[in-house]
N, C-alpha and C. Protein backbone atom coordinates (compact mmCIF):
# COMPACT_ATOMS: atom_id res chain seq x y z
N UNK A 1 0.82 -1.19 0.00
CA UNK A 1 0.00 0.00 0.00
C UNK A 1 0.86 1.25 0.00
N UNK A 2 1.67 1.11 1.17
CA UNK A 2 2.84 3.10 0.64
C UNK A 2 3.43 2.82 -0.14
N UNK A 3 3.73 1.60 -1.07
CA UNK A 3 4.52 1.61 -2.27
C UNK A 3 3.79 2.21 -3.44
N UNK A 4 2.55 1.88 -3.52
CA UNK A 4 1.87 2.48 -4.46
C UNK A 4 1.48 3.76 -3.89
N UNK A 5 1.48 4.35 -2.97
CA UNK A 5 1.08 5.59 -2.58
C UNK A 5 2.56 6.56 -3.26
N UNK A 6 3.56 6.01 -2.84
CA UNK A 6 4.63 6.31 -3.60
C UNK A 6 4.87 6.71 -4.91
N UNK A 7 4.41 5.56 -5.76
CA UNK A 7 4.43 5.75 -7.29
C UNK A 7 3.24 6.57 -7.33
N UNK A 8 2.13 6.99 -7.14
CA UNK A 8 1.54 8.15 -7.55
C UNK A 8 2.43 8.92 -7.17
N UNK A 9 2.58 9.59 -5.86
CA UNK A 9 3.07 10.70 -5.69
C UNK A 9 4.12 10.87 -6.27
N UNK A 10 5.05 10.33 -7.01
CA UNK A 10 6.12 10.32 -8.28
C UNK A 10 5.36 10.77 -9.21
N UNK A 11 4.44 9.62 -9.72
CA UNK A 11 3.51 10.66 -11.08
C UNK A 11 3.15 12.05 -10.87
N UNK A 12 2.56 12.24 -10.15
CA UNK A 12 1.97 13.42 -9.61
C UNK A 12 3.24 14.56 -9.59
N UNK A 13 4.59 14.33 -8.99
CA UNK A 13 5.25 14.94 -9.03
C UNK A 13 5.99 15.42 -10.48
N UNK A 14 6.00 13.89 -11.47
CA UNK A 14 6.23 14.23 -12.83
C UNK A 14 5.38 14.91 -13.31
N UNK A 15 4.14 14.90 -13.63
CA UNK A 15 3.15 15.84 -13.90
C UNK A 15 3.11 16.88 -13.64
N UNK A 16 3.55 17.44 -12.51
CA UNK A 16 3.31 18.67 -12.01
C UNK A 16 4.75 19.46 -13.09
N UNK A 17 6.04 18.63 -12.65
CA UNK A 17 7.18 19.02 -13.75
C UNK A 17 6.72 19.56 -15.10
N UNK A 18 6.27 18.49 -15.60
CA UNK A 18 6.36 18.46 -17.13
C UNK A 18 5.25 19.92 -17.26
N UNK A 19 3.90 20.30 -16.29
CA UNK A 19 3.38 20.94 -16.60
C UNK A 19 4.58 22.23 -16.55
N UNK A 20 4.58 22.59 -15.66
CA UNK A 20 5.68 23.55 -15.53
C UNK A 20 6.53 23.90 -16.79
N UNK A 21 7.19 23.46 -16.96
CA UNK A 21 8.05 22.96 -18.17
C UNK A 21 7.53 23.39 -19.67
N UNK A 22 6.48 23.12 -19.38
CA UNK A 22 5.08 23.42 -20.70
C UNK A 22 5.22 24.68 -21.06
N UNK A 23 4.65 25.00 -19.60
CA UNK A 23 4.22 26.74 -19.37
C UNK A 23 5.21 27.36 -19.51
N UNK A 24 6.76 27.41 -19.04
CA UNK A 24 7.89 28.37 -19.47
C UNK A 24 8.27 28.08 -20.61
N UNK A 25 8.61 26.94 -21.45
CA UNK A 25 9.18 27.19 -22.91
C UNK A 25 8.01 27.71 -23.65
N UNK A 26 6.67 27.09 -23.14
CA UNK A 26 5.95 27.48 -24.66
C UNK A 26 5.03 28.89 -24.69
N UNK A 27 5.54 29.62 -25.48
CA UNK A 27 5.59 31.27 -25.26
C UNK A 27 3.88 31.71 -25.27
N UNK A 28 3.21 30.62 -26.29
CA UNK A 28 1.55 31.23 -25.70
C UNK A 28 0.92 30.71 -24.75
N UNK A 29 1.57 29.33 -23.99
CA UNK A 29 1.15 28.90 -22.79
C UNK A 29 1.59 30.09 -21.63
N UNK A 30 3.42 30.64 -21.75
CA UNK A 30 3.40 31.33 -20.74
C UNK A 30 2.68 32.80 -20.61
N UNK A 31 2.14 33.24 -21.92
CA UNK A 31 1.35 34.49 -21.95
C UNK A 31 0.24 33.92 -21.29
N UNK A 32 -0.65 33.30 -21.47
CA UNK A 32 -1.50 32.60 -21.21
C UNK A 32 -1.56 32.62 -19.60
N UNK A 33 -0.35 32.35 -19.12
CA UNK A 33 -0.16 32.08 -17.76
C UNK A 33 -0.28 33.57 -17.23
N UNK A 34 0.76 34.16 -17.70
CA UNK A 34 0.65 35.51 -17.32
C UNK A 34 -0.59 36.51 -17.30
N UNK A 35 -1.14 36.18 -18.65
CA UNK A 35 -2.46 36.98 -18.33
C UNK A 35 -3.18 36.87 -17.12
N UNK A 36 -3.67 35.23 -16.93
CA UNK A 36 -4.47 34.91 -15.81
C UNK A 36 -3.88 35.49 -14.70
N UNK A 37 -2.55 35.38 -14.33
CA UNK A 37 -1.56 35.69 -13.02
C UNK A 37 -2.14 37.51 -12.82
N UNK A 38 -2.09 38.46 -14.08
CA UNK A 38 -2.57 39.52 -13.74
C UNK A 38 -4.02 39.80 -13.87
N UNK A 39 -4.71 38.51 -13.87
CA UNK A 39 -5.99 38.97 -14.08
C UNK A 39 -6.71 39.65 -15.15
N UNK A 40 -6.30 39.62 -16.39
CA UNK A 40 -7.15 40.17 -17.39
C UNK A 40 -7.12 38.56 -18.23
N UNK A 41 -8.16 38.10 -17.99
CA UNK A 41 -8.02 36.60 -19.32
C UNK A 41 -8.57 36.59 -20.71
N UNK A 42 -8.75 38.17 -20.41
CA UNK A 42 -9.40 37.95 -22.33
C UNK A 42 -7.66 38.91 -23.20
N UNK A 43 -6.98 39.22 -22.61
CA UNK A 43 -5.59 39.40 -23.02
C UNK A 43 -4.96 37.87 -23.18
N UNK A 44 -5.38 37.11 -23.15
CA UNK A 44 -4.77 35.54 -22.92
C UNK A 44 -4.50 34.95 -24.44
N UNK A 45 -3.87 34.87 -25.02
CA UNK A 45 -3.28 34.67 -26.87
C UNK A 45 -4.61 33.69 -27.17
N UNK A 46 -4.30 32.38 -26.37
CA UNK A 46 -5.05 31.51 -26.81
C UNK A 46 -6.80 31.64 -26.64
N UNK A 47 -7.39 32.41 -25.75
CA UNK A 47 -8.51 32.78 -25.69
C UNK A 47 -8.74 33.52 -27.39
N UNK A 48 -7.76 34.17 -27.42
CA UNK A 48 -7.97 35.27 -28.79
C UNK A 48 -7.75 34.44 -30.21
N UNK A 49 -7.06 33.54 -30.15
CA UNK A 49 -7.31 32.21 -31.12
C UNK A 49 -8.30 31.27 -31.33
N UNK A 50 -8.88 31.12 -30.05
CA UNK A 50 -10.10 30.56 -30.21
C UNK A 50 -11.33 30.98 -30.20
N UNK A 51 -11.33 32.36 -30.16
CA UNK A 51 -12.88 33.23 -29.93
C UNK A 51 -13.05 33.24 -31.96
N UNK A 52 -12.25 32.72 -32.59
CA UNK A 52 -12.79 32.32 -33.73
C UNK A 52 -13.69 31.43 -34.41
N UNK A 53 -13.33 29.85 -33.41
CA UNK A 53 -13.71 28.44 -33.52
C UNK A 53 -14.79 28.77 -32.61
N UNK A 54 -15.34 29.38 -31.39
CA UNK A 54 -15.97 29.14 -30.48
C UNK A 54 -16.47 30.51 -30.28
N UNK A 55 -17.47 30.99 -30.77
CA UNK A 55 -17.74 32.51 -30.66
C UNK A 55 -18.55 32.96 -29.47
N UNK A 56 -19.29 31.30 -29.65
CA UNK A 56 -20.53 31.90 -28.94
C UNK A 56 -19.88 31.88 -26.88
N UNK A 57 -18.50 31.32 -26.92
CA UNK A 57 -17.68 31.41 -25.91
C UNK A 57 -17.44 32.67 -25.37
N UNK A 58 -17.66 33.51 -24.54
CA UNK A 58 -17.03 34.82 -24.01
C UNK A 58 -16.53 35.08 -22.10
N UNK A 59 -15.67 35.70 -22.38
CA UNK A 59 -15.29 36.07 -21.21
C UNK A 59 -16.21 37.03 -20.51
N UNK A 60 -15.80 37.37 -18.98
CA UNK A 60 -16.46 38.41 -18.57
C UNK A 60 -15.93 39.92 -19.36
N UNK A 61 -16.20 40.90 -19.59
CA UNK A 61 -15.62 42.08 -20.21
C UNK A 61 -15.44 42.27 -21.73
N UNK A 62 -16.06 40.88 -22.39
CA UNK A 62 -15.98 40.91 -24.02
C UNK A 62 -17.20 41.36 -24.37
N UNK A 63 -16.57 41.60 -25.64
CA UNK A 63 -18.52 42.34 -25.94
C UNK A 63 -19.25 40.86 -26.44
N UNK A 64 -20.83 41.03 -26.10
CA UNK A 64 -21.87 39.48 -26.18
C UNK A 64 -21.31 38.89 -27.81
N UNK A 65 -21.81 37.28 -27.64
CA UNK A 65 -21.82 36.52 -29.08
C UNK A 65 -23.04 37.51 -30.08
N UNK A 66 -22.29 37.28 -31.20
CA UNK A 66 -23.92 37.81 -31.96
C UNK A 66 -23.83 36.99 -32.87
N UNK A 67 -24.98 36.20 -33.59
CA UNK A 67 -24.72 34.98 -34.04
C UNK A 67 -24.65 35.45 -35.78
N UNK A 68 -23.92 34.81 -36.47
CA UNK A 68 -23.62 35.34 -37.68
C UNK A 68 -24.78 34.80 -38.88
N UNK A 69 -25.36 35.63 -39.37
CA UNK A 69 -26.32 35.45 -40.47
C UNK A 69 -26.14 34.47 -41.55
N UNK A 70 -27.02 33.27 -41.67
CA UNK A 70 -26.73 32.43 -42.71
C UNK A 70 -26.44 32.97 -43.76
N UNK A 71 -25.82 31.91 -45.12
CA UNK A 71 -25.96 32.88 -46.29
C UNK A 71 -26.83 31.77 -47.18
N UNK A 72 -27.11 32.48 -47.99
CA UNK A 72 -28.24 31.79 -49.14
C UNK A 72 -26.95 31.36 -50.94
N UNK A 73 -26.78 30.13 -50.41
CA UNK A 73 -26.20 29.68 -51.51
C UNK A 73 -26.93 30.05 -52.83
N UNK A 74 -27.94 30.63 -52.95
CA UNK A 74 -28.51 31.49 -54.43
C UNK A 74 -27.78 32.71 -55.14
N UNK A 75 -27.21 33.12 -53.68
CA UNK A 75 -26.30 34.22 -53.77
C UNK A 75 -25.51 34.50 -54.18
N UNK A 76 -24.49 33.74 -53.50
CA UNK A 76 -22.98 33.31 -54.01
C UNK A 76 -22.92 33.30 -55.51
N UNK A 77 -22.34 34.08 -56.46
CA UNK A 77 -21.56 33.89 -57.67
C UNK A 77 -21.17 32.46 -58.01
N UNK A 78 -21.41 31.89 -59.10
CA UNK A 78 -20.97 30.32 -59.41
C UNK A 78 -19.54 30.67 -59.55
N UNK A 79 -18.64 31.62 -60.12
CA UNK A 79 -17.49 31.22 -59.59
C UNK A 79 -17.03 31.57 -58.42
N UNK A 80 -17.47 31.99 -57.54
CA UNK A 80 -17.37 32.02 -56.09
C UNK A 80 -17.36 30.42 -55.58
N UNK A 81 -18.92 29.69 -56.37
CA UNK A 81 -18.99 28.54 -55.72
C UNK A 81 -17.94 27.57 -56.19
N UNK A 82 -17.17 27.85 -57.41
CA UNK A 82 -16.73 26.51 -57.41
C UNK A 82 -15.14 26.88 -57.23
N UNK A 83 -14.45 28.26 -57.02
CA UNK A 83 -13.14 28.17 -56.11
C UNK A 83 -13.34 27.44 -55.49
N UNK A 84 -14.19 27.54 -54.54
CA UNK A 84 -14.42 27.54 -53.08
C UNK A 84 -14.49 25.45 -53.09
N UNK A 85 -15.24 25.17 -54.06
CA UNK A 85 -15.25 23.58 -54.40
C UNK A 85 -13.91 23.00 -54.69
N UNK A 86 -12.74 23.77 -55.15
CA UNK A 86 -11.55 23.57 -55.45
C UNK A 86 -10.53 23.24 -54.41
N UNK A 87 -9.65 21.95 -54.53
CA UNK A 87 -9.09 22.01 -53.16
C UNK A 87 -7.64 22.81 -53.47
């Protein structure tokens, strides 16, 4: 039983490392870090990378989601449509 209490607390201790480790080399994890540390998290890189993929996501102090207007494929120019079909 403290042998295995052991080997977690090793994992646990590697984990905690490697997180660490994460956060100082990798320069938008440590902004990231930093923002939160001063308290503004919508200054946070990766928040601002993903408020693209995830709109309807917001922080406190962002302005609200507003949901973006379908478009009517009638619309679109046929060569609009078939760039766009082009890989």
């Amino acid at each position: 039983m403290e042998q295995g209490a052991a080997k977690i607390a090793k994992l646990l201790l590697v984990a905690i490392l490697l997180g660490v480790s994460v956060t100082a080399f990798n320069p938008s994890y440590r902004q990231a870090f930093l923002a939160l540390a001063r308290g503004t998290p919508q200054e946070n890189p990766i928040w601002k990378s993903n408020a693209d993929y995830y709109p309807d996501i917001v922080l406190p102090g962002m302005p609200p989601w507003k949901p973006v207007l379908p478009v009517d494929d009638r619309n679109i120019p046929a060569a609009a449509r078939e760039a766009a079909a082009q890989p």
